[in-house]
C-alpha atoms as a PDB file:
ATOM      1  CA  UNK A   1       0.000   0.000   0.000  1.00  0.00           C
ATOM      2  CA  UNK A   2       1.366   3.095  -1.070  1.00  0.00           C
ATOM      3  CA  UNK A   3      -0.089   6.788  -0.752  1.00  0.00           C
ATOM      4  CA  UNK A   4      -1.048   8.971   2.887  1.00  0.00           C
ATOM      5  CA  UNK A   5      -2.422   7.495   5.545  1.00  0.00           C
ATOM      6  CA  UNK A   6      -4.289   8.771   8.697  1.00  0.00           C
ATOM      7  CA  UNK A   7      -3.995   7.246  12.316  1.00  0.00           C
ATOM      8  CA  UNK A   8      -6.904   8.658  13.854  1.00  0.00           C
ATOM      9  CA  UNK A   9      -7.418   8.519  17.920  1.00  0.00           C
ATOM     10  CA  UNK A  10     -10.807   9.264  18.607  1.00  0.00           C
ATOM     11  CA  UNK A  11     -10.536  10.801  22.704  1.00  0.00           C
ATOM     12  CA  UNK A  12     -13.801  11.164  24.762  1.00  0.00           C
ATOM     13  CA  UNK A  13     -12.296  12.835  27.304  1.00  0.00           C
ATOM     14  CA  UNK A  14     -14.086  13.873  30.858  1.00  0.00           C
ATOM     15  CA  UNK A  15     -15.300  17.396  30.697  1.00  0.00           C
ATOM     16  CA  UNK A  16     -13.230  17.848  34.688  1.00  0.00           C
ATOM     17  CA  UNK A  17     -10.052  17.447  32.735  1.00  0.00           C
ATOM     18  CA  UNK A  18     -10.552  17.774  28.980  1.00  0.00           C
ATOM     19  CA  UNK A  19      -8.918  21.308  28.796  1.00  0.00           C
ATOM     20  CA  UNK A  20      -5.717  20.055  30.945  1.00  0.00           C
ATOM     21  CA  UNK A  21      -6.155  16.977  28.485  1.00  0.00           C
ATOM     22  CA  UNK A  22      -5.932  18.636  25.313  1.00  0.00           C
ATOM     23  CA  UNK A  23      -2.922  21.349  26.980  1.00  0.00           C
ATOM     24  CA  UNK A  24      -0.942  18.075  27.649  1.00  0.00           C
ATOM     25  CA  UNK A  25      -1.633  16.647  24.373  1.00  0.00           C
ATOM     26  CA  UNK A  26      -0.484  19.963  22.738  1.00  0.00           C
ATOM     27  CA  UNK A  27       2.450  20.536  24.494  1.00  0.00           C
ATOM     28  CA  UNK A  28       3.454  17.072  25.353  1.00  0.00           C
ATOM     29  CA  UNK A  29       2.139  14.121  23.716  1.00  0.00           C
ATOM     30  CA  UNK A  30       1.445  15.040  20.109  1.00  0.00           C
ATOM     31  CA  UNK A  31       4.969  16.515  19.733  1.00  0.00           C
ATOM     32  CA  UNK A  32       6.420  13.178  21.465  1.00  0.00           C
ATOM     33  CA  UNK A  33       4.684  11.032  18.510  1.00  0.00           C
ATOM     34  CA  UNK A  34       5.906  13.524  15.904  1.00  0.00           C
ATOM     35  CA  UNK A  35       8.991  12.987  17.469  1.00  0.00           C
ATOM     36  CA  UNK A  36       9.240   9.388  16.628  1.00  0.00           C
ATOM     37  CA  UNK A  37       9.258  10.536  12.830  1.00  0.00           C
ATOM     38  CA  UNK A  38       6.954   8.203  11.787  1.00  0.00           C
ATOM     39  CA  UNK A  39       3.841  10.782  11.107  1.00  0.00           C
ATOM     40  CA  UNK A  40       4.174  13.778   8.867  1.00  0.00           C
ATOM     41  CA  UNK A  41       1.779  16.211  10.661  1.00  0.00           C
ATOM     42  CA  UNK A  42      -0.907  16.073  12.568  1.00  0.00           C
ATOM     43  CA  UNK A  43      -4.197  17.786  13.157  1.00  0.00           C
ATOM     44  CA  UNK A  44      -6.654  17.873  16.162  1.00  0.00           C
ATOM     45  CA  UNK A  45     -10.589  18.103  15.780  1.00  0.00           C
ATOM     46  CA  UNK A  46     -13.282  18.774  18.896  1.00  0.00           C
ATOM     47  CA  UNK A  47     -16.934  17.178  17.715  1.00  0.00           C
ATOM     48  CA  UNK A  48     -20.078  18.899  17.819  1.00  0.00           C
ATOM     49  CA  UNK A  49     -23.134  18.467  18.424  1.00  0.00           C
ATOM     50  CA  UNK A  50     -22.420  15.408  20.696  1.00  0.00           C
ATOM     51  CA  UNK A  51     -24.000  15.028  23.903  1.00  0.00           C
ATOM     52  CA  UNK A  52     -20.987  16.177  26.167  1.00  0.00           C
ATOM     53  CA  UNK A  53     -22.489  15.129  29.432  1.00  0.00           C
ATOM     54  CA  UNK A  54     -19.807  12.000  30.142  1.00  0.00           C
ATOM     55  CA  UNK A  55     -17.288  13.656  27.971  1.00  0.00           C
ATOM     56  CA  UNK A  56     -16.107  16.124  25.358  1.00  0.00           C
ATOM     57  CA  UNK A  57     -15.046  14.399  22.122  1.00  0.00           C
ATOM     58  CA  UNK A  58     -12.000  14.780  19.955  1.00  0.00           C
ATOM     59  CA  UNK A  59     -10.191  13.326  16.880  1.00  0.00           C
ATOM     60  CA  UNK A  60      -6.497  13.693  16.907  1.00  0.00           C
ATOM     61  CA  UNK A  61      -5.105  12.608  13.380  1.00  0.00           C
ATOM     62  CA  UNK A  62      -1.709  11.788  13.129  1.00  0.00           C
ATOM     63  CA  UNK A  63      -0.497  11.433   8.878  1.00  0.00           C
ATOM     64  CA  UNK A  64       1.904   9.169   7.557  1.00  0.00           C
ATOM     65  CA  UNK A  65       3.269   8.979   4.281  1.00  0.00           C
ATOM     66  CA  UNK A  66       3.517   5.374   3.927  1.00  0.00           C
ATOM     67  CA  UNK A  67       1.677   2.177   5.960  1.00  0.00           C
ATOM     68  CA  UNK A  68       4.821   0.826   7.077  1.00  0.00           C
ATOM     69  CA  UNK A  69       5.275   3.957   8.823  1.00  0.00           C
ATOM     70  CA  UNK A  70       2.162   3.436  11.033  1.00  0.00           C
ATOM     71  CA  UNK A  71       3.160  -0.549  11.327  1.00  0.00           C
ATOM     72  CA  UNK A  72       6.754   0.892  12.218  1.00  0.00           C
ATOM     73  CA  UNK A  73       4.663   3.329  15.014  1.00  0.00           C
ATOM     74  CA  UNK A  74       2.399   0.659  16.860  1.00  0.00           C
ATOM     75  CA  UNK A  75       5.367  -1.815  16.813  1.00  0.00           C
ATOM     76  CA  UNK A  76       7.998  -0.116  18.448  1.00  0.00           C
ATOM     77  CA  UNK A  77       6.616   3.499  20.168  1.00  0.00           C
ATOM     78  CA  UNK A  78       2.618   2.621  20.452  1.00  0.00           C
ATOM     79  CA  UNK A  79       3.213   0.664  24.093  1.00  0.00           C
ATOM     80  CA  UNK A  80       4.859   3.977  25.573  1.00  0.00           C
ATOM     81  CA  UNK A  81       2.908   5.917  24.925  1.00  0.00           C
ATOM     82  CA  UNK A  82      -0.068   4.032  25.351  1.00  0.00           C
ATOM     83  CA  UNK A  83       0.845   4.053  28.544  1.00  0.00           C
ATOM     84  CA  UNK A  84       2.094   7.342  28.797  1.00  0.00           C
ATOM     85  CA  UNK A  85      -1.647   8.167  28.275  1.00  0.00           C
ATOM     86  CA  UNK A  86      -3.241   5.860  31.117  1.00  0.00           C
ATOM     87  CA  UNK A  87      -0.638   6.858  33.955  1.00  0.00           C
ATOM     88  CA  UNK A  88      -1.439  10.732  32.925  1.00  0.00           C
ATOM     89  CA  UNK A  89      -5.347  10.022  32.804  1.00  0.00           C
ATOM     90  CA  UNK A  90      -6.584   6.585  33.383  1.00  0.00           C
ATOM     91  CA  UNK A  91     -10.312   6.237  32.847  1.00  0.00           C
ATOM     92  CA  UNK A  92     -10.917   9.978  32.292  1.00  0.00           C
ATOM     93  CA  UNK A  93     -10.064   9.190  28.720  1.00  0.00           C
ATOM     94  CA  UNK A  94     -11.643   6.382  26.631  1.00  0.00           C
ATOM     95  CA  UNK A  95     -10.030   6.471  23.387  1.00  0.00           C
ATOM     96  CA  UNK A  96     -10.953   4.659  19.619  1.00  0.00           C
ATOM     97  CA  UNK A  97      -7.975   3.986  17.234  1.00  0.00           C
ATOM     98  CA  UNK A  98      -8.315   3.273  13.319  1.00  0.00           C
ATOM     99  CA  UNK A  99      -5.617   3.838  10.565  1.00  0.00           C
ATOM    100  CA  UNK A 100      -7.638   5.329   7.415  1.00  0.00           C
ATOM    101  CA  UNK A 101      -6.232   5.395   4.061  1.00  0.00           C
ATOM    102  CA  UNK A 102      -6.373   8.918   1.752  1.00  0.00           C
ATOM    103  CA  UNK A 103      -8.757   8.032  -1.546  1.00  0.00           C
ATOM    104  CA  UNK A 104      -9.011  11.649  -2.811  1.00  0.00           C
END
């Protein structure tokens, strides 16, 4: 497989913390996966119109220019910081992971 690729972390995140969440993931986090030089860029999106009562919602995307790339990623960096993310937040974050492929 050959073209972009999009590892996409879908966060519900506990409206206590979600601000301090998203801080950390800005200042922290996201630039420790960039660091790994596996991803591109990356790009962070807040849904709306979702019931936020147990949780504000967010999409952080994470682009890589080749699938090995992302293989490369949850082989040898996803564990740390997988669990970078539970010791920081435990169950105030429930998070959804797919790896989407660019069409158009």
């Amino acid at each position: 497989m050959s073209g972009m690729f999009i590892y996409n972390v879908t966060a519900k995140v506990d409206p206590a913390v979600h601000e301090s969440w998203l801080r950390w993931m800005q200042e922290i986090h996201i630039p420790d996966v960039l660091s790994t030089g596996m991803f591109t860029h990356h790009r962070i999106l807040r849904l709306l119109e979702m019931d936020e009562t147990d949780g504000v919602t967010y999409a952080v995307q994470y682009f890589c220019s080749s699938f090995q790339h992302y293989l490369n990623y949850i082989e040898q960096y996803a564990p740390v910081m997988r669990k970078s993310v539970a010791e920081n937040w435990g169950d105030q974050v429930m998070l959804f992971r797919t790896i989407m492929e660019v069409i158009n």
